[in-house]
PDB file of N, CA and C in Angstrom:
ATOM      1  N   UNK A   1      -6.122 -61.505 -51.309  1.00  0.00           N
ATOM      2  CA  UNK A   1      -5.701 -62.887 -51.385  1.00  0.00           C
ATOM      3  C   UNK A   1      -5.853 -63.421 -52.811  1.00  0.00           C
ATOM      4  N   UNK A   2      -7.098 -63.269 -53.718  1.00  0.00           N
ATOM      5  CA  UNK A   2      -6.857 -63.513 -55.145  1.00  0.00           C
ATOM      6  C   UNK A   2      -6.082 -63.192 -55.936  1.00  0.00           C
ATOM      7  N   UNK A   3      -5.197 -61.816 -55.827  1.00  0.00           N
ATOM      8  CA  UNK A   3      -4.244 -61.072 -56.019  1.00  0.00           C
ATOM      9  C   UNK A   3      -2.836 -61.859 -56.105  1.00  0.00           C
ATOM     10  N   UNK A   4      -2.708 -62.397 -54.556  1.00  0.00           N
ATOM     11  CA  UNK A   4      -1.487 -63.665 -54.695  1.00  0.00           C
ATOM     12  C   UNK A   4      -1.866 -64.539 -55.765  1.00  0.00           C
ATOM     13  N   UNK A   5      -3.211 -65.171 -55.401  1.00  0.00           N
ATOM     14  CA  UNK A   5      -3.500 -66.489 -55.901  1.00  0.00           C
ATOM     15  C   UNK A   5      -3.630 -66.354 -57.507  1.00  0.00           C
ATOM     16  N   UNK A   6      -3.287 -65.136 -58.272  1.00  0.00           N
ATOM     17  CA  UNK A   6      -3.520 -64.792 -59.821  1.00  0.00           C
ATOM     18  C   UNK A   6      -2.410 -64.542 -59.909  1.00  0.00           C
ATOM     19  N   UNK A   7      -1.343 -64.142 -58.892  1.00  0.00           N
ATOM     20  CA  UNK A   7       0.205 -63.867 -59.402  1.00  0.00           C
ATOM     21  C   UNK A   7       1.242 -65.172 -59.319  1.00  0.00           C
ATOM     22  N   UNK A   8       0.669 -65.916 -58.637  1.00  0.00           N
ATOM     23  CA  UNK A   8       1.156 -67.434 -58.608  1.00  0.00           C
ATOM     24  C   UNK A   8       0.713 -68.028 -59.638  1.00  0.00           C
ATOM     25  N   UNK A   9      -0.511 -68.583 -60.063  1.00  0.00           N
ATOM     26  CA  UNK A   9      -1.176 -68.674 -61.515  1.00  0.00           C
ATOM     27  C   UNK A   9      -0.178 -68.436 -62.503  1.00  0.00           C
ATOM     28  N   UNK A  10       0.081 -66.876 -62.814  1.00  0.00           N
ATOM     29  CA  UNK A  10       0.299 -66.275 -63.685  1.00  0.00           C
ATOM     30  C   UNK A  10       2.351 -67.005 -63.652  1.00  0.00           C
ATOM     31  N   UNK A  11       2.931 -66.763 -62.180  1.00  0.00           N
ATOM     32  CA  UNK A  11       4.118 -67.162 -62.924  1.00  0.00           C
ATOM     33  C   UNK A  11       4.487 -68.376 -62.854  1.00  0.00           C
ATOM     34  N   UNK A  12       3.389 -69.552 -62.478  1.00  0.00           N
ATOM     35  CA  UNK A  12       3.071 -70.758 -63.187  1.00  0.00           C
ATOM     36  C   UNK A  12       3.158 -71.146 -64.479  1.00  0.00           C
ATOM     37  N   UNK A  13       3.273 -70.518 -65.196  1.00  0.00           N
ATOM     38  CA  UNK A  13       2.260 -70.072 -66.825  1.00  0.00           C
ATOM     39  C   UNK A  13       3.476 -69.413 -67.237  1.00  0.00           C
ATOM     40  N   UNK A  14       4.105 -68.734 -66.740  1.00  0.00           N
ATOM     41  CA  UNK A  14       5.363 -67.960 -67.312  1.00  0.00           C
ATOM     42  C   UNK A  14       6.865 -69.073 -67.236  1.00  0.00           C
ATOM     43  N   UNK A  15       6.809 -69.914 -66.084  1.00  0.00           N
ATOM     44  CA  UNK A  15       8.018 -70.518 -65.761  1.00  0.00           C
ATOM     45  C   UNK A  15       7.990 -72.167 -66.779  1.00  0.00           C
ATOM     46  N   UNK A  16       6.403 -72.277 -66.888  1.00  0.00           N
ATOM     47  CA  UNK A  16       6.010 -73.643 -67.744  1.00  0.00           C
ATOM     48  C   UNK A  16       6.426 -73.359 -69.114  1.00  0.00           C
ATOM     49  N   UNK A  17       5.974 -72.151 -69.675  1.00  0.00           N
ATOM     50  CA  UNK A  17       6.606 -71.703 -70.764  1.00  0.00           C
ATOM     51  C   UNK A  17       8.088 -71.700 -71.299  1.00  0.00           C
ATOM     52  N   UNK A  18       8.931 -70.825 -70.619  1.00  0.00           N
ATOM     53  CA  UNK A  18      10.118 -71.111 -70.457  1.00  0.00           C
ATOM     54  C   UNK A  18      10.561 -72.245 -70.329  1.00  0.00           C
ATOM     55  N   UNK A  19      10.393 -73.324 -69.493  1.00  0.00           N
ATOM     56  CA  UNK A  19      10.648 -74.897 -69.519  1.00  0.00           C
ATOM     57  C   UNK A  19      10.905 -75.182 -71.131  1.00  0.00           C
ATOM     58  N   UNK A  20       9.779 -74.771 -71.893  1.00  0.00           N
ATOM     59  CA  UNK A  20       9.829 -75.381 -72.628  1.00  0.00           C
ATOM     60  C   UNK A  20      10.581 -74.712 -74.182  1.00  0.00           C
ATOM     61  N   UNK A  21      11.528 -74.081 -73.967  1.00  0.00           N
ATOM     62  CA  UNK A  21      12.193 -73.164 -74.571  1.00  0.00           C
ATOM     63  C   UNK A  21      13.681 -74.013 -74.769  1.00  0.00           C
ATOM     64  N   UNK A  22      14.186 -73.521 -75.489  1.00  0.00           N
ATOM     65  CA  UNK A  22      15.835 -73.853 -75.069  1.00  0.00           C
ATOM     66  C   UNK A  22      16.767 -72.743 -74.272  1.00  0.00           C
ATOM     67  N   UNK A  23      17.458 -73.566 -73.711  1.00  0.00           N
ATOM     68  CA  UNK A  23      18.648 -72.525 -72.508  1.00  0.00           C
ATOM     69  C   UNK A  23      19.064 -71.599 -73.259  1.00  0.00           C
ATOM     70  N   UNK A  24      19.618 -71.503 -74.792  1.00  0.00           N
ATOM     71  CA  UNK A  24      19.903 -70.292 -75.376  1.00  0.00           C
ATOM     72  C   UNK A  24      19.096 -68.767 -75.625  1.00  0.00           C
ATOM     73  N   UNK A  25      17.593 -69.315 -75.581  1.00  0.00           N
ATOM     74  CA  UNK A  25      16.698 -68.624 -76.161  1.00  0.00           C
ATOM     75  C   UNK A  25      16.293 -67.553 -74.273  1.00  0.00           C
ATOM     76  N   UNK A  26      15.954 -68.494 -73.418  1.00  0.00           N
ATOM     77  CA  UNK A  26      15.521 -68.208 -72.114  1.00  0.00           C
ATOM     78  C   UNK A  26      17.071 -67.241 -71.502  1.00  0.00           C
ATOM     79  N   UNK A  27      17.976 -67.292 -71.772  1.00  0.00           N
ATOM     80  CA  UNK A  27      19.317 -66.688 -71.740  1.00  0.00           C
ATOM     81  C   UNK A  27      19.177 -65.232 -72.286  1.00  0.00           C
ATOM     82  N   UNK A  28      19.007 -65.055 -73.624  1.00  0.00           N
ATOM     83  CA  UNK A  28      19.176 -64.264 -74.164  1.00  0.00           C
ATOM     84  C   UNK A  28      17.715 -63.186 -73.919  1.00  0.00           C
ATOM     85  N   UNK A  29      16.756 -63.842 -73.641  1.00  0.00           N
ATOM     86  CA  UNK A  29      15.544 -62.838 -72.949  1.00  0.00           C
ATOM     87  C   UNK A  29      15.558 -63.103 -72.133  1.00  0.00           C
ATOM     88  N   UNK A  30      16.203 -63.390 -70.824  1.00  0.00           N
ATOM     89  CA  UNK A  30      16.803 -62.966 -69.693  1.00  0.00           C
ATOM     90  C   UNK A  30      17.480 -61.742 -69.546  1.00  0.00           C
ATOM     91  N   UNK A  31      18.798 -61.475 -70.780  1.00  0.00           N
ATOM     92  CA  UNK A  31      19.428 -60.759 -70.538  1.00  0.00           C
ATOM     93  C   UNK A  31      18.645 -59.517 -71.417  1.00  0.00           C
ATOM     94  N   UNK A  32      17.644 -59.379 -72.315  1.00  0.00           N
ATOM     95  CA  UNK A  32      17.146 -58.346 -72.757  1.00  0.00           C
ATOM     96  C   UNK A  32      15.826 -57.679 -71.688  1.00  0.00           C
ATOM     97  N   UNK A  33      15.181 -58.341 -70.576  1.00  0.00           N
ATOM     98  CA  UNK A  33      14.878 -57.966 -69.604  1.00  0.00           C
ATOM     99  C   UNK A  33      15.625 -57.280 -68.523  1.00  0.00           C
ATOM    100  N   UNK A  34      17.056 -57.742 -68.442  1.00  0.00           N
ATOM    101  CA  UNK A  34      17.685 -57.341 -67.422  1.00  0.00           C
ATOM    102  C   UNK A  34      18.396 -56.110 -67.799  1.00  0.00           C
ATOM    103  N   UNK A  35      18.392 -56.008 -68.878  1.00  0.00           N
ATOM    104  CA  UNK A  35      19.045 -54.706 -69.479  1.00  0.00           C
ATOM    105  C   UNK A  35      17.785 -53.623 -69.924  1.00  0.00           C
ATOM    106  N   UNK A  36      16.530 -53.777 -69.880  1.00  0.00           N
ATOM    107  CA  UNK A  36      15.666 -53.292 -69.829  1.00  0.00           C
ATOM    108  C   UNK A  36      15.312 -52.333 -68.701  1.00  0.00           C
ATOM    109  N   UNK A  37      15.182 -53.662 -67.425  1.00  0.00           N
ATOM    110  CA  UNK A  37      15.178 -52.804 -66.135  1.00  0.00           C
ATOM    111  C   UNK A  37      16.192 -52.156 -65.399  1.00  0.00           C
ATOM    112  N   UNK A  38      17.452 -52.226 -65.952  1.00  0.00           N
ATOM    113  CA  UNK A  38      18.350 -50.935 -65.842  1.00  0.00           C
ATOM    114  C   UNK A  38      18.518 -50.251 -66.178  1.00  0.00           C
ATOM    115  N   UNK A  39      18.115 -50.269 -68.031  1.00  0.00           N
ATOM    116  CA  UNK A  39      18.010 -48.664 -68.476  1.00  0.00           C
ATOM    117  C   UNK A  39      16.557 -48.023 -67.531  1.00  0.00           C
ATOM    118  N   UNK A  40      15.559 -48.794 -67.140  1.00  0.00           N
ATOM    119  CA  UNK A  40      14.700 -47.984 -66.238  1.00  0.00           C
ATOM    120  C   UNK A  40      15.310 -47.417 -65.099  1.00  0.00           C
ATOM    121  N   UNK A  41      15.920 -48.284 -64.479  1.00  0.00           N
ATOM    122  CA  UNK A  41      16.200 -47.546 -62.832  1.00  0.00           C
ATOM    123  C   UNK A  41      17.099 -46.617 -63.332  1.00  0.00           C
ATOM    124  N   UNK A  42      17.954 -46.878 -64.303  1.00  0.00           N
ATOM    125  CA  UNK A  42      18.982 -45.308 -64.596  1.00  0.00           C
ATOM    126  C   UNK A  42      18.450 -44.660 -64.731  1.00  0.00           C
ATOM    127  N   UNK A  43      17.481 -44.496 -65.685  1.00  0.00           N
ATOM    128  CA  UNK A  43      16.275 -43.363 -65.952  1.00  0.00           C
ATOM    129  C   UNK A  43      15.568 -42.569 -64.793  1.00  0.00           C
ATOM    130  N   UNK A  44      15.289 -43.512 -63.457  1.00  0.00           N
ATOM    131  CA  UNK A  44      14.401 -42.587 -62.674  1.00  0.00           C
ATOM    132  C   UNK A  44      15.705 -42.516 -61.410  1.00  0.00           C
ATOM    133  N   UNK A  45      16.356 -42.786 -61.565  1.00  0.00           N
ATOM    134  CA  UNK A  45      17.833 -42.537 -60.413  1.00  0.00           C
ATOM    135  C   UNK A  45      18.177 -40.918 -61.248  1.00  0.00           C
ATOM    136  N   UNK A  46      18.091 -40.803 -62.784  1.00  0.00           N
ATOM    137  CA  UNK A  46      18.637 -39.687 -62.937  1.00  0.00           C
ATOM    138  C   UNK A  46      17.284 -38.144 -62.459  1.00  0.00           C
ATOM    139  N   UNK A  47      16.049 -38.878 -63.031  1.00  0.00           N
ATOM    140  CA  UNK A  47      15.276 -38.093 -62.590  1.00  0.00           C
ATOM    141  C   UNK A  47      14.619 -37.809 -61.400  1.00  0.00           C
ATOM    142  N   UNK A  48      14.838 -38.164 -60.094  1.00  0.00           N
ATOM    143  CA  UNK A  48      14.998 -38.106 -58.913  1.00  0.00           C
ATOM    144  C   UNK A  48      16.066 -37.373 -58.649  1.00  0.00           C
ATOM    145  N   UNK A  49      17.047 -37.189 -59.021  1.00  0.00           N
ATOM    146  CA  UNK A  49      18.250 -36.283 -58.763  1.00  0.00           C
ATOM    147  C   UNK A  49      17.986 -35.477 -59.018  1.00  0.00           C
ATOM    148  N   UNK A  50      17.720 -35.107 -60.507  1.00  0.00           N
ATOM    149  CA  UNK A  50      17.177 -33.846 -61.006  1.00  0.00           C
ATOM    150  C   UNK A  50      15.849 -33.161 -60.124  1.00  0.00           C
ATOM    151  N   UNK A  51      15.345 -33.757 -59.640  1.00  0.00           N
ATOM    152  CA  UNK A  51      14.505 -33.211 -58.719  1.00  0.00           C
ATOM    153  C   UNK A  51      14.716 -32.403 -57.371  1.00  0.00           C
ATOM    154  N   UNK A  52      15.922 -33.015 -57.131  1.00  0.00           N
ATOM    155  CA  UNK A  52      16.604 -32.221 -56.069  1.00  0.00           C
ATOM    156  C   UNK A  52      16.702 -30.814 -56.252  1.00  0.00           C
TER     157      UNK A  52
END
């Protein structure tokens, strides 16, 4: 239960931040996260195959 209650905290603290950003800036590391976690899942989609 502290576990929730430190991950709520935490993206308390992450979303207050951002607030206070401009829409261009929160945009553009949006999209360098989101292109982040797809070069990951490509990465282990290819190596899971290869495992076959």
């Amino acid at each position: 239960m502290i576990i929730l209650v430190a991950a709520f905290l935490l993206f308390g603290v992450v979303i207050g931040a951002a607030a206070q950003l401009p829409v261009s800036v929160s945009m553009v590391a949006g999209a360098v996260i989101a292109a982040w976690l797809l070069g990951f899942a490509v990465r282990e989609h290819h190596s899971r195959r290869a495992e076959r």
